[in-house]
N, C-alpha and C. Protein backbone atom coordinates (compact mmCIF):
# COMPACT_ATOMS: atom_id res chain seq x y z
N UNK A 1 -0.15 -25.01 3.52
CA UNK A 1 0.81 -23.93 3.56
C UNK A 1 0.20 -22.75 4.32
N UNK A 2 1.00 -21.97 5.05
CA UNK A 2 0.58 -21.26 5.77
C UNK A 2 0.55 -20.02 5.06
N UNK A 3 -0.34 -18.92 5.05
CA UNK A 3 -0.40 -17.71 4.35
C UNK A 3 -0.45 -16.35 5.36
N UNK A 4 1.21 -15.57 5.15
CA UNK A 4 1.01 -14.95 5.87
C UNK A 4 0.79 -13.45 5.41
N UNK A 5 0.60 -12.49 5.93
CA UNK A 5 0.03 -11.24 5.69
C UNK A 5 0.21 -10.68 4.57
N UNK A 6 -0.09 -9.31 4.23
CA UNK A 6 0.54 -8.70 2.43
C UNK A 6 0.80 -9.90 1.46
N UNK A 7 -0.25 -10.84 0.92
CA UNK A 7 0.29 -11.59 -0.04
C UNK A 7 1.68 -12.68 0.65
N UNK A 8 2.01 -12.37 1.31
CA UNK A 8 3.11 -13.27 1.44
C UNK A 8 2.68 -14.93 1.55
N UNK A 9 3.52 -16.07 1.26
CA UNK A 9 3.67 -17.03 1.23
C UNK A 9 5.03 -17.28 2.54
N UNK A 10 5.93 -16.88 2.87
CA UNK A 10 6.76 -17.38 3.76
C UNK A 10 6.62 -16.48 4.49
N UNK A 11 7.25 -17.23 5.77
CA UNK A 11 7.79 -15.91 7.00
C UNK A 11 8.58 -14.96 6.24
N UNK A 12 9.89 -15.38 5.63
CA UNK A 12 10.70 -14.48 4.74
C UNK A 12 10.28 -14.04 3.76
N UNK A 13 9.46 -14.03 2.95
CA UNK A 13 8.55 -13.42 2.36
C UNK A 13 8.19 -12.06 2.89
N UNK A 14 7.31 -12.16 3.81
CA UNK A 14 6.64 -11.52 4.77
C UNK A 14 8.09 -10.08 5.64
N UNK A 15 9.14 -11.19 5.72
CA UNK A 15 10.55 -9.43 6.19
C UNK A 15 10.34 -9.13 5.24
N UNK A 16 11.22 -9.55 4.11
CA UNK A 16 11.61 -9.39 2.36
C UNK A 16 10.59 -8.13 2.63
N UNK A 17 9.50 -8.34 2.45
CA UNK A 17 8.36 -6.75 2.44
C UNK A 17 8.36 -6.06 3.68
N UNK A 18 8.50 -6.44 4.48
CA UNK A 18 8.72 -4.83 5.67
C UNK A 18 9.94 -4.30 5.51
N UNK A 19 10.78 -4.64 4.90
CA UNK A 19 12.18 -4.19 4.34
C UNK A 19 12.02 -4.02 3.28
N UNK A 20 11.26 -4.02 2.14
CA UNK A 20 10.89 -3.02 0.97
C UNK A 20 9.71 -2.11 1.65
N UNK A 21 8.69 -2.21 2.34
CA UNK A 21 8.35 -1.14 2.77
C UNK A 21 8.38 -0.07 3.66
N UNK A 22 9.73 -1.00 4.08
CA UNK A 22 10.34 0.52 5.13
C UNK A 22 11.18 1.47 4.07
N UNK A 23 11.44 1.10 3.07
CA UNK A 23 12.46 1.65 2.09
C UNK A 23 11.72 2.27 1.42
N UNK A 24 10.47 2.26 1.08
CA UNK A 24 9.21 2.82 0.30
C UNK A 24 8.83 4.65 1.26
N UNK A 25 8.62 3.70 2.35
CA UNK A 25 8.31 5.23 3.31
C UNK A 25 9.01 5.72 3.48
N UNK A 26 10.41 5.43 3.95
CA UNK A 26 11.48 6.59 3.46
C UNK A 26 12.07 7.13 2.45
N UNK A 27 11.84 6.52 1.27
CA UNK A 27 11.72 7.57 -0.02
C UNK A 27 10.99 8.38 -0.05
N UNK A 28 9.35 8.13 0.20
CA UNK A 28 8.46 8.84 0.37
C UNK A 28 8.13 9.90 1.37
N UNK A 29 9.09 9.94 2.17
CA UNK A 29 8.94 10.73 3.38
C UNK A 29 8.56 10.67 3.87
N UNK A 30 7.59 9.25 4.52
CA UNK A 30 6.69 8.79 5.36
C UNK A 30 5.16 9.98 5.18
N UNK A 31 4.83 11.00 3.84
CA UNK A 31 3.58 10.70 3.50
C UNK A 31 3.27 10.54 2.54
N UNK A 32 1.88 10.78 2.53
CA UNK A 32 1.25 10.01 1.38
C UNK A 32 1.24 11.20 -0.08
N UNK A 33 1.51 10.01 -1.10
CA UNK A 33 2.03 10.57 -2.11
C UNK A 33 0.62 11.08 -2.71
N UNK A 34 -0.44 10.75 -2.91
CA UNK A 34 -1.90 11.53 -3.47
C UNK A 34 -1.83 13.16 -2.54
N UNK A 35 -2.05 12.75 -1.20
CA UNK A 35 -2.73 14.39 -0.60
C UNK A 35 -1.68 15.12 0.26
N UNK A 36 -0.44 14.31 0.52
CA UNK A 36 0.68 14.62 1.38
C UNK A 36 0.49 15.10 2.87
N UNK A 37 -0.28 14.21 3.56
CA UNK A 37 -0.34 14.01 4.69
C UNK A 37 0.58 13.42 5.01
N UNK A 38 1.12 14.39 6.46
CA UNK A 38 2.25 13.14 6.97
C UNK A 38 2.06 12.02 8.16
N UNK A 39 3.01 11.08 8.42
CA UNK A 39 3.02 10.21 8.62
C UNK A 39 2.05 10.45 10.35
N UNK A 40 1.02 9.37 10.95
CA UNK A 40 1.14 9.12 12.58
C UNK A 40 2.29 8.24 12.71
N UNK A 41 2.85 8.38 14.32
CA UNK A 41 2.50 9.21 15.22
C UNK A 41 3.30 10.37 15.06
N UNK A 42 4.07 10.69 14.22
CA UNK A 42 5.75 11.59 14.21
C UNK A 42 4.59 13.22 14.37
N UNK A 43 3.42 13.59 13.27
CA UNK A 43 3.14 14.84 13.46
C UNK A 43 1.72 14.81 13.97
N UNK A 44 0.96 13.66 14.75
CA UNK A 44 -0.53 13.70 14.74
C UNK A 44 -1.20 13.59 13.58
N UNK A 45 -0.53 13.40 12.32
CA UNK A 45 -1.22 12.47 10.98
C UNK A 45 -1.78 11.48 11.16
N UNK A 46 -2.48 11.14 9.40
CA UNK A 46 -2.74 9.83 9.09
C UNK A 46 -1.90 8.77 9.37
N UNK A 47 -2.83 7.37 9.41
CA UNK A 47 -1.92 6.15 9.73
C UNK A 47 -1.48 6.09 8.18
N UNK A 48 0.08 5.92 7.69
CA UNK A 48 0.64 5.61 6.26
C UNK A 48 0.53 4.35 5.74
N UNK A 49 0.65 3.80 4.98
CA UNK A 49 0.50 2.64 4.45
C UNK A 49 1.15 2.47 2.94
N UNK A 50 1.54 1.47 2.78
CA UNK A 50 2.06 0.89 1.62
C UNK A 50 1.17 0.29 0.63
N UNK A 51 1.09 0.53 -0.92
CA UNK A 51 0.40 0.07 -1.64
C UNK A 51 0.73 -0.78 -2.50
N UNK A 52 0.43 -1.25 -3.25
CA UNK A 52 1.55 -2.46 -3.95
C UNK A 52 0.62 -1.79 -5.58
N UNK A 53 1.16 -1.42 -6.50
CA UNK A 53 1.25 -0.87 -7.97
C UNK A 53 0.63 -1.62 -8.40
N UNK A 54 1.03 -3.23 -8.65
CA UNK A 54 0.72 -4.16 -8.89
C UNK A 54 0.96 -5.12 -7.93
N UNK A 55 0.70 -6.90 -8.00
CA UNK A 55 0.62 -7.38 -7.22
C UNK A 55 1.75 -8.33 -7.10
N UNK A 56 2.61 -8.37 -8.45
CA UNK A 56 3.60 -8.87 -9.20
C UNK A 56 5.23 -9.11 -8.47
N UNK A 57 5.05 -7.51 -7.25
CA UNK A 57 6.39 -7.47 -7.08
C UNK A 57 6.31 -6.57 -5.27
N UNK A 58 6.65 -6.92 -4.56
CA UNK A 58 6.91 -6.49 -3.03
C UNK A 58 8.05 -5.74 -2.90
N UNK A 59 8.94 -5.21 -4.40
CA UNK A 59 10.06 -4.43 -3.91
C UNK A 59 9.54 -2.71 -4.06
N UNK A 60 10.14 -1.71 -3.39
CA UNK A 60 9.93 -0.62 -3.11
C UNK A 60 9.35 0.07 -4.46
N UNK A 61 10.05 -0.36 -5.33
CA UNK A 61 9.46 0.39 -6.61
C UNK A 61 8.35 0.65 -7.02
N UNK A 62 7.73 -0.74 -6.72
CA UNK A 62 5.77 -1.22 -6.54
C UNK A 62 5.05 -1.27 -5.52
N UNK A 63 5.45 -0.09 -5.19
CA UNK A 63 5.24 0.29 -3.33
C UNK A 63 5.08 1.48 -3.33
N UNK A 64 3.62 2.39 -3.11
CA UNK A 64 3.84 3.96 -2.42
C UNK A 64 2.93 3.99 -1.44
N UNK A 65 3.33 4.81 -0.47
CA UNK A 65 2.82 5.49 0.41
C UNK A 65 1.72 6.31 0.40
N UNK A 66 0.27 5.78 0.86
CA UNK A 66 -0.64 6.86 0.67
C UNK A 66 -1.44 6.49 2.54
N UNK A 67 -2.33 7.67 2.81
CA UNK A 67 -3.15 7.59 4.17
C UNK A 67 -4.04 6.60 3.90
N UNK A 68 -4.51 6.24 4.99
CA UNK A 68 -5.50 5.69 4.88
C UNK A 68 -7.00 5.92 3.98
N UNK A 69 -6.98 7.23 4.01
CA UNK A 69 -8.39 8.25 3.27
C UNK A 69 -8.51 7.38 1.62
N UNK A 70 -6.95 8.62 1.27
CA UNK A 70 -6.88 7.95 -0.26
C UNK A 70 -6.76 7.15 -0.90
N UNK A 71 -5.93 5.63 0.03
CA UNK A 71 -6.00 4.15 -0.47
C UNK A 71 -7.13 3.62 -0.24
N UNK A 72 -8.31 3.92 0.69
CA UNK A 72 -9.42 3.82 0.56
C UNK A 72 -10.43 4.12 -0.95
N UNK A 73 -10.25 5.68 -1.10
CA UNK A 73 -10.81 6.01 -2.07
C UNK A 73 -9.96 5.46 -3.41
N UNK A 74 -8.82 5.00 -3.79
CA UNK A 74 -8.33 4.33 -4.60
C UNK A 74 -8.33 3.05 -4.72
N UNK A 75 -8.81 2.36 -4.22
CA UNK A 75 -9.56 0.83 -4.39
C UNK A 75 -11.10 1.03 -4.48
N UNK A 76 -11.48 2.00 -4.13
CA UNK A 76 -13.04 1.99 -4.25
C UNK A 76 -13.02 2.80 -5.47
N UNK A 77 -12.70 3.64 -6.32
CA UNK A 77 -12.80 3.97 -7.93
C UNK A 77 -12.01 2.58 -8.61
N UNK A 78 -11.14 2.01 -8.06
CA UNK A 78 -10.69 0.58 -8.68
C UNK A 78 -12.05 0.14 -8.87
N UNK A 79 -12.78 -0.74 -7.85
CA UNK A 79 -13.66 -1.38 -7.76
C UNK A 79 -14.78 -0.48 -8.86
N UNK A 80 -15.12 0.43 -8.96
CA UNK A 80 -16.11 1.15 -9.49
C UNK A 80 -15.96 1.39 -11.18
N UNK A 81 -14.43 1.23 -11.47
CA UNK A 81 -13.79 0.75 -12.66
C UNK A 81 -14.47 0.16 -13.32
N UNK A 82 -13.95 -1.40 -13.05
CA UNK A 82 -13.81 -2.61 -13.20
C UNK A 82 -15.24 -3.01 -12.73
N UNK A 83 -16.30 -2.73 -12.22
CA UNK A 83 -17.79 -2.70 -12.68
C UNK A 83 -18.03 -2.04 -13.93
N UNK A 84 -17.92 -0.87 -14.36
CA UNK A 84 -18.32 -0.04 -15.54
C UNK A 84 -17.83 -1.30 -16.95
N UNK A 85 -16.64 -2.13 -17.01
CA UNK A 85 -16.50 -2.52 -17.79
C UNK A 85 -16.85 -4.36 -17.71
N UNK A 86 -16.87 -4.54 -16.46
CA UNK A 86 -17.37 -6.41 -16.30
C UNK A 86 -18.91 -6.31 -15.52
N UNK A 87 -19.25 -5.22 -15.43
CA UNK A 87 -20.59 -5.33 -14.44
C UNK A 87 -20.70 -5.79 -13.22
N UNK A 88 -21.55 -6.26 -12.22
CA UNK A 88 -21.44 -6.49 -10.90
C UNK A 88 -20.65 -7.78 -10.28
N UNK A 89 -20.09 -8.18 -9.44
CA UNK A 89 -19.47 -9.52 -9.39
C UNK A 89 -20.23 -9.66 -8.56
């Protein structure tokens, strides 16, 4: 089976989520919901990106918008978590 990008399993899979995450960034206003940077290229911002809440669900709801900076730094206190309580993997 072929595995394509964001978790997806199908090609349609794979719209199904650029069509919940185009619906995500325009709720969000195309920025990011932690530091409210706005979107590149519209003002010379950050590149935006979609996050998934959990991993459970690809519709907009389980979807926000943060820069690159802070979804960075929010998987890396994830990761730094989830050491404090399972130790090193």
């Amino acid at each position: 089976m072929t595995s394509y990008r964001k978790g997806c399993n199908t090609y349609e899979e794979l719209l199904e989520y650029e069509k919940e995450s185009h619906k995500a960034r325009h709720r969000d206003g195309d920025k990011c919901r932690l530091c409210g940077v706005s979107r590149w290229p519209h003002t010379g911002g950050a590149s935006i990106i979609t996050h998934h809440l959990d991993y459970k669900s690809n519709k907009a709801n389980n979807l926000i918008t943060l820069c690159e900076s802070c979804h960075s730094k929010l998987h890396w206190r994830a990761r730094k978590l989830r050491k404090s309580f399972v130790g090193p993997q």
